[in-house]
Protein backbone atom coordinates (compact mmCIF):
# COMPACT_ATOMS: atom_id res chain seq x y z
CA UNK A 1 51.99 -31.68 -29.67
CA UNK A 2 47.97 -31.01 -30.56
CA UNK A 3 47.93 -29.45 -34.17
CA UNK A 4 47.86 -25.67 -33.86
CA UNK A 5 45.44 -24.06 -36.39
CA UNK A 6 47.24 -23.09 -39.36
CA UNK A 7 46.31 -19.16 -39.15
CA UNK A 8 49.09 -19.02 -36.20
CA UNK A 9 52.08 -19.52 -37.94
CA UNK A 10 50.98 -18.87 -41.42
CA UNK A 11 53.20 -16.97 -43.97
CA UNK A 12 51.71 -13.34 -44.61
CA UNK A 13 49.26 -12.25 -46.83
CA UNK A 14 47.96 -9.77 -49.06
CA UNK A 15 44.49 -9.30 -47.75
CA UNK A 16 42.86 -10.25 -44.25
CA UNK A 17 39.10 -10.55 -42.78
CA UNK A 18 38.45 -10.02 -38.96
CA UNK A 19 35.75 -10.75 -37.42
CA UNK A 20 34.61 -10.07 -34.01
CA UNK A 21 31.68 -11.61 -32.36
CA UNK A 22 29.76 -11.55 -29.05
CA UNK A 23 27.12 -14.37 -28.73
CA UNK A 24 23.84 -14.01 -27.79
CA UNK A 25 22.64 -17.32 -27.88
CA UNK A 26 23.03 -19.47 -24.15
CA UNK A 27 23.01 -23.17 -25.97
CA UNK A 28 26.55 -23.07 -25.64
CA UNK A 29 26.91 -26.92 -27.21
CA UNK A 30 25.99 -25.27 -30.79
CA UNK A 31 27.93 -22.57 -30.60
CA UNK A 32 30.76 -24.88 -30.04
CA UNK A 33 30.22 -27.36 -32.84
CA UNK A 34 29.46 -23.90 -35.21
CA UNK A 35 32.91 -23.55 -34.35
CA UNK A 36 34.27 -26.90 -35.03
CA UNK A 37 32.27 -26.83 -39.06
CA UNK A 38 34.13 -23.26 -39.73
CA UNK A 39 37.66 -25.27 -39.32
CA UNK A 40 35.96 -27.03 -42.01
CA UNK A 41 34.92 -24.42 -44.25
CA UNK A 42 38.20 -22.78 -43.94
CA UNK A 43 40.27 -26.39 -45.11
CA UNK A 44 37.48 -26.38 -47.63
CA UNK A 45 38.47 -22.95 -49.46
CA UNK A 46 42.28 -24.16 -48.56
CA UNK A 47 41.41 -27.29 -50.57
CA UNK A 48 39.54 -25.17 -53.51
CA UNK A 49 41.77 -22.32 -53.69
CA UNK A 50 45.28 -23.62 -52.70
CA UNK A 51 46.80 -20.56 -54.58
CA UNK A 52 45.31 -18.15 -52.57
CA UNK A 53 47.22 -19.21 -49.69
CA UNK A 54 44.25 -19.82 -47.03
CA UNK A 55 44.77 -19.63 -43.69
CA UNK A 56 42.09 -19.08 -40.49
CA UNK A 57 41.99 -19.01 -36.65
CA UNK A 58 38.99 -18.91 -34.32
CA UNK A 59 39.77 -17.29 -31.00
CA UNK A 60 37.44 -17.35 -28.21
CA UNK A 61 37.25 -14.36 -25.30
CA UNK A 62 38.76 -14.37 -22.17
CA UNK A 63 35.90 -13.66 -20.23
CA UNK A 64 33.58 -16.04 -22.13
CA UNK A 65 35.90 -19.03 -22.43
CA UNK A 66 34.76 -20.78 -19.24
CA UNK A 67 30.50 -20.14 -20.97
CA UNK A 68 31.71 -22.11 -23.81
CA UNK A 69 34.17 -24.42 -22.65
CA UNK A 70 33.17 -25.25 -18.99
CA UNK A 71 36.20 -27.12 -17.09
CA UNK A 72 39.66 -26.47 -17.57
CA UNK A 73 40.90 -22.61 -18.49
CA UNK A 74 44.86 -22.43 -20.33
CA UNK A 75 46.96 -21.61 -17.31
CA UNK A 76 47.13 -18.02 -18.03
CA UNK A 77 43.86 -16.65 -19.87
CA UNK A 78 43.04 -13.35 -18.64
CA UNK A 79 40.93 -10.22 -19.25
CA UNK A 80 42.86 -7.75 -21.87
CA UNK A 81 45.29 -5.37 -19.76
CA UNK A 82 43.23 -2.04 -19.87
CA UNK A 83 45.80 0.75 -19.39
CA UNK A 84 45.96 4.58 -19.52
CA UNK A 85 48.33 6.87 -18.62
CA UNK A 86 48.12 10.80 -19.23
CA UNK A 87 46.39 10.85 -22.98
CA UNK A 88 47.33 7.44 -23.91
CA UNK A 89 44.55 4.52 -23.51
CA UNK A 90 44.66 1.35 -24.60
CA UNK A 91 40.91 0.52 -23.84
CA UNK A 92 39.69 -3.16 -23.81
CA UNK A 93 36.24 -3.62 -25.76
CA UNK A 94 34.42 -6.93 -25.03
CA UNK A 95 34.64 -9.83 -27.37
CA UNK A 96 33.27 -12.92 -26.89
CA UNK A 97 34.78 -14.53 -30.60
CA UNK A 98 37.49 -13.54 -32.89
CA UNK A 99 37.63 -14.57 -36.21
CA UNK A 100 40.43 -14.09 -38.06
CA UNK A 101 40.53 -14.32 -42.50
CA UNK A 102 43.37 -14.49 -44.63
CA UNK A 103 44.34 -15.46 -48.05
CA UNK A 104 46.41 -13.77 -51.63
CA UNK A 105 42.51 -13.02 -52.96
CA UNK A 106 40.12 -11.07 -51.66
CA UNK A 107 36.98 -12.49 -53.16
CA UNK A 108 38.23 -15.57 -51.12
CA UNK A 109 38.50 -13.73 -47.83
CA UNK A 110 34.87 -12.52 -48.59
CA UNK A 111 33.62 -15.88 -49.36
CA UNK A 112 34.71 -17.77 -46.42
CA UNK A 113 33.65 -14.43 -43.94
CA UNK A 114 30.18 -14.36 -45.71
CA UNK A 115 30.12 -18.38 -44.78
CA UNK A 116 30.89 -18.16 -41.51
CA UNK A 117 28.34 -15.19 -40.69
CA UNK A 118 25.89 -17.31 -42.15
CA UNK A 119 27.29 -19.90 -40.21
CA UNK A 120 27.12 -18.45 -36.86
CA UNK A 121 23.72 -15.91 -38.03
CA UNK A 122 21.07 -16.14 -35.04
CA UNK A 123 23.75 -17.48 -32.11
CA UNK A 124 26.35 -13.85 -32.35
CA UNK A 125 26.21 -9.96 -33.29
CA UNK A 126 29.08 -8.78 -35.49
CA UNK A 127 30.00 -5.97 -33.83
CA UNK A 128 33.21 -4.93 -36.06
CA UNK A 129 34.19 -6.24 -39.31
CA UNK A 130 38.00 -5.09 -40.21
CA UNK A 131 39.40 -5.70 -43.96
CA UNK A 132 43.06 -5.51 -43.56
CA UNK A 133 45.71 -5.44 -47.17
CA UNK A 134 49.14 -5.43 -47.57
CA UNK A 135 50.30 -2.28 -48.22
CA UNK A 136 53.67 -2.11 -50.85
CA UNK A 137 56.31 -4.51 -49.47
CA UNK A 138 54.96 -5.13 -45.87
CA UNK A 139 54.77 -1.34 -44.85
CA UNK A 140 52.28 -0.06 -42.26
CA UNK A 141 50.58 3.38 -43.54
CA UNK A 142 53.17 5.52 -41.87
CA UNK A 143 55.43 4.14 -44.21
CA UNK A 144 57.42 2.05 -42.59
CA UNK A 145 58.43 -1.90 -42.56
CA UNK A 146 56.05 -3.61 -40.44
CA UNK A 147 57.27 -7.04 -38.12
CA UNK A 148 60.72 -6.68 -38.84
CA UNK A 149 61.31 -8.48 -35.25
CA UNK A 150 59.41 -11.32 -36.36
CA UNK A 151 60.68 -14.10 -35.08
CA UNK A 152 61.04 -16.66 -38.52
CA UNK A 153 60.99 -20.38 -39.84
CA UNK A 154 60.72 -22.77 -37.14
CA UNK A 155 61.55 -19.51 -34.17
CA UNK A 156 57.91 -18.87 -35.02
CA UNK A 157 56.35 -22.19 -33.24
CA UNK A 158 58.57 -21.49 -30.07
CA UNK A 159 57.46 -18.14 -29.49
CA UNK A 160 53.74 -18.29 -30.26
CA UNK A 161 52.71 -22.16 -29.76
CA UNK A 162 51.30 -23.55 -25.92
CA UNK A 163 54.39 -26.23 -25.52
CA UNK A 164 53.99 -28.98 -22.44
CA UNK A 165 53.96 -26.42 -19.55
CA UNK A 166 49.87 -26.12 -19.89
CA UNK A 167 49.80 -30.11 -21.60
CA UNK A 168 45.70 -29.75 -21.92
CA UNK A 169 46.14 -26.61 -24.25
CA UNK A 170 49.05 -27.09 -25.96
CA UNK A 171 49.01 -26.03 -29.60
CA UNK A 172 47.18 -22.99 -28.60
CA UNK A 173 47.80 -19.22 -28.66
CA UNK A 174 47.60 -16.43 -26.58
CA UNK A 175 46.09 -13.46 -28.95
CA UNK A 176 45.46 -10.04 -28.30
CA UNK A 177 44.39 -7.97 -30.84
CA UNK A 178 44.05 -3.64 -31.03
CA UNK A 179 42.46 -1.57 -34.02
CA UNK A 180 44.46 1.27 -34.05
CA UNK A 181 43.70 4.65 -35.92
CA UNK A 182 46.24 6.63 -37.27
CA UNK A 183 46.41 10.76 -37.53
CA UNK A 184 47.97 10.66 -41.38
CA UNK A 185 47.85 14.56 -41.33
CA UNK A 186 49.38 14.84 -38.38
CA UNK A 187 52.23 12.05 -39.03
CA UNK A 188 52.93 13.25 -42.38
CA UNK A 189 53.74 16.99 -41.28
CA UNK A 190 56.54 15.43 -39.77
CA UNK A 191 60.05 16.09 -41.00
CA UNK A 192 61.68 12.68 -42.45
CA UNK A 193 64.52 12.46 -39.81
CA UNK A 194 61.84 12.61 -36.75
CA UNK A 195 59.72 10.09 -37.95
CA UNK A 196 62.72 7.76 -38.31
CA UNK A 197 63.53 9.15 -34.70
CA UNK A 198 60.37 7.98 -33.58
CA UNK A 199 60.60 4.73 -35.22
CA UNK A 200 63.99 4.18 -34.36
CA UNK A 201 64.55 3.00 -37.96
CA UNK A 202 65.43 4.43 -41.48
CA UNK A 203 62.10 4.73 -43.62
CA UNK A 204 63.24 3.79 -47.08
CA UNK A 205 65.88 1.49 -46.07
CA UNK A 206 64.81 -0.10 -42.72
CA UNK A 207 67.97 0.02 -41.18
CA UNK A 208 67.55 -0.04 -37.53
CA UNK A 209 69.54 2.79 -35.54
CA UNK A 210 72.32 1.55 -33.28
CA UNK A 211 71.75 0.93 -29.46
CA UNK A 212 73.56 4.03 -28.91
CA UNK A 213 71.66 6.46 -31.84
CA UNK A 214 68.16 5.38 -30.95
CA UNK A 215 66.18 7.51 -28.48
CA UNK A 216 64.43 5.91 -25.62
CA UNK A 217 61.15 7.30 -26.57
CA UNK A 218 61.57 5.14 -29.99
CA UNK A 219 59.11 2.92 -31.32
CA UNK A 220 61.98 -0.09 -31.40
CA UNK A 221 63.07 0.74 -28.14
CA UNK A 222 59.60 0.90 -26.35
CA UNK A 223 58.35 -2.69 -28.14
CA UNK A 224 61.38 -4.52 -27.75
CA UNK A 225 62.44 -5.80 -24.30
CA UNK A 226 64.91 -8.27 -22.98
CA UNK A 227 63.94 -10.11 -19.78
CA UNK A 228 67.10 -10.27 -16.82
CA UNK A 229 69.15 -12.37 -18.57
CA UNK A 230 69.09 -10.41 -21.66
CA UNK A 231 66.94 -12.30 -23.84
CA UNK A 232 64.61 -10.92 -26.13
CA UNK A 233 60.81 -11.37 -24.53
CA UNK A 234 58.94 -12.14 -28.22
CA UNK A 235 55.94 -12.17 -29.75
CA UNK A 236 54.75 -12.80 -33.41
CA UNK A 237 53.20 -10.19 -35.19
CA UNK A 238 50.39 -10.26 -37.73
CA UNK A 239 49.68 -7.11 -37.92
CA UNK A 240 47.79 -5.34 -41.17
CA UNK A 241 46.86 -1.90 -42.52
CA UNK A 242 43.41 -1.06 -42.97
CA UNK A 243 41.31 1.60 -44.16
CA UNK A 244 39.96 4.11 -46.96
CA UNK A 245 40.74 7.63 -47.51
CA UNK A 246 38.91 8.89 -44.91
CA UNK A 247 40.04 6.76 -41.76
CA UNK A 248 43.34 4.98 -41.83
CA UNK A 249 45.24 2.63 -39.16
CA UNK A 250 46.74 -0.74 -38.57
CA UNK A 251 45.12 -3.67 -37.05
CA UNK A 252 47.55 -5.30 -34.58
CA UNK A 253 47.62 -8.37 -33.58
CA UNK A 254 49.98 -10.22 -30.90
CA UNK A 255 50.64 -14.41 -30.78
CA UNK A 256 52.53 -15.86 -28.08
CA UNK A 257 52.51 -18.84 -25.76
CA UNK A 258 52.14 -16.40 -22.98
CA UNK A 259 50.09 -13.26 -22.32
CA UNK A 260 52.89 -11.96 -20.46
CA UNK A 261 54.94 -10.69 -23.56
CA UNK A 262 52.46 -8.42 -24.96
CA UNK A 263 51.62 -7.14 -21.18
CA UNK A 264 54.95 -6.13 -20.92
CA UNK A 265 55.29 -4.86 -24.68
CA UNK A 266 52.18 -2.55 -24.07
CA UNK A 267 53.11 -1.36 -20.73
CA UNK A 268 56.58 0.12 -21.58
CA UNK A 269 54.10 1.52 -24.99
CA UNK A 270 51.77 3.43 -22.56
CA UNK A 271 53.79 4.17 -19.37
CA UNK A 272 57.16 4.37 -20.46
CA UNK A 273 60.49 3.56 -18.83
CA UNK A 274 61.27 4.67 -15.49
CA UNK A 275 61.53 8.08 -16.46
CA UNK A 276 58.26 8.02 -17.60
CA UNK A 277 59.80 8.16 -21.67
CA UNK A 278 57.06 6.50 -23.57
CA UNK A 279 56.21 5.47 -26.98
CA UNK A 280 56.36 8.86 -29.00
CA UNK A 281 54.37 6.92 -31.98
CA UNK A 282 51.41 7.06 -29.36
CA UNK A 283 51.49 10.47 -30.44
CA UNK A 284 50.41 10.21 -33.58
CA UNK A 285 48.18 6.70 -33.76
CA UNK A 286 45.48 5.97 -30.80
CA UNK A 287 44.26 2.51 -29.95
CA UNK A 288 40.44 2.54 -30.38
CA UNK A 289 39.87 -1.42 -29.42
CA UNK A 290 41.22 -4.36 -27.46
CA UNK A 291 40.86 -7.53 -26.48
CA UNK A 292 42.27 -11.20 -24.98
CA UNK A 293 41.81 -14.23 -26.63
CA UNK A 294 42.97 -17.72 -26.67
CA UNK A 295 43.20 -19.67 -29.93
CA UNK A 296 43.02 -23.58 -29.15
CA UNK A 297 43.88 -26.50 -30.94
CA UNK A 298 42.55 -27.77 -33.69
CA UNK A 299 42.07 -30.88 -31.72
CA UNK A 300 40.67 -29.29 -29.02
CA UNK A 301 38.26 -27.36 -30.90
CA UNK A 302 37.13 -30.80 -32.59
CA UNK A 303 36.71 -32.74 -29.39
CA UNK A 304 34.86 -30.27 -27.61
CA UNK A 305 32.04 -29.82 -29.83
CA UNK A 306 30.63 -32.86 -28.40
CA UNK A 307 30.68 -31.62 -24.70
């Protein structure tokens, strides 16, 4: 299989850079060898600062994927699902390049995004920069564990890693990312038992409920499906908190060798089950971004800079 970029599969981190790009420059051949030299400024700071843990993907748009790389498409690239229902939205926002940062420092995470701005300065417009942290031992801001369901160790490659059913883009990823803000006031007026209820796990403990204990509208039960034949329908998570005290929220972000997981994950999120039961967490957090993206090879990337 084509090496995937290391950012895919990489262990978590305490601090994270995103970066999202549109490009406003037509000469599409420099835009793709730009993005063959930032694989090597991120195994540069890898090499420098092995400590820090380094790890980086480049994702490139859905809709601007056949601009840059003219020719073959991965078998299932398409637009990010744009869906609303009653006061829930989960908007798409156009993105032509997603860059995603992480590493155990933050001065590192700074140096390699200030690089690759300069890098890419005069071909793309940064139109949102996102610094996300860990926040106490892997906890989103409601308080909460954050990717219990990931799937682990070698799990990890199956579920997010393009395998020999799409042979020309295997060792890519399907990623979808949303920047969601959360209401803290509102959350946090909450008694302990209902956010657990809406969670569908214990807070201090993260103890999941039983099959039988947790509501339909729960956070578990509305982001965790089984296909027909009971299987669980994955994804991998890297999700990360973000914010100051003024604005708050969790960046999420969705890896999987299909875009069919998170479709489905997002759906039963927004429109609920078919008695219209939704995701109560909705409630409480909105989704102000989204967008599709696929994350090639690292042989890919390096072969088609000469196009």
């Amino acid at each position: 299989m084509a090496q995937p970029q290391k950012g895919i599969c990489a262990e978590p981190n305490l601090h994270a850079q995103y970066l999202m790009f549109n490009v406003i420059d037509d000469d599409s051949q420099v835009v793709r060898a730009k993005l063959a030299h930032i694989l090597d400024v991120f195994e540069h700071y890898d090499n420098e600062h092995y400590e820090a843990m380094v790890s980086g993907v480049i994702a490139i748009g859905a809709s601007y994927w056949t601009e840059l790389y003219p020719g073959l498409i991965p078998q299932e690239l398409a637009p990010f699902p744009d869906m609303e229902c009653e006061d829930r939205h989960a908007p798409a926002t156009p993105c032509d390049l997603f860059i995603q940062i992480r590493a155990d420092r933050a001065d590192v995470c700074f140096a390699i995004g200030s690089e690759v701005c300069e890098l890419l300065k005069g071909h793309v417009e940064l139109f949102e920069e996102v610094k996300g942290f860990r926040y106490l031992d892997g906890r989103d801001l409601i308080g909460f564990v954050d990717g219990t369901e990931n799937p682990r160790g070698m799990r990890k490659l199956a579920v997010a890693i393009v395998g020999d059913d799409d042979p020309d883009f295997a060792g890519g990823s399907y990623i979808h990312v949303q920047r969601y803000r959360t209401n803290m006031d509102n959350w946090q007026r909450l008694p302990l038992k209902q956010q657990e209820d809406i969670i569908g796990r214990t807070k201090t403990d993260n103890i999941e409920y039983s099959a039988d204990d947790k509501p339909a509208f729960a956070h578990t039960k509305r982001s965790s499906l089984k296909d027909d034949q009971g299987n669980s329908i994955e994804i991998l998570r890297q999700s990360m908190p973000y914010g100051d005290m003024t604005v708050k929220g969790l960046f999420f972000i969705s890896l999987a060798k299909s875009p069919k997981p998170f479709t489905l994950m997002l759906k039963s999120m927004v429109f609920g089950d078919e008695d219209g039961v939704y995701d109560r967490l909705l409630d409480f957090t909105v989704a102000e971004t989204g967008a599709a993206f696929f994350a090639p090879s690292i042989s890919f990337i390096k072969k088609a800079k000469d196009i």
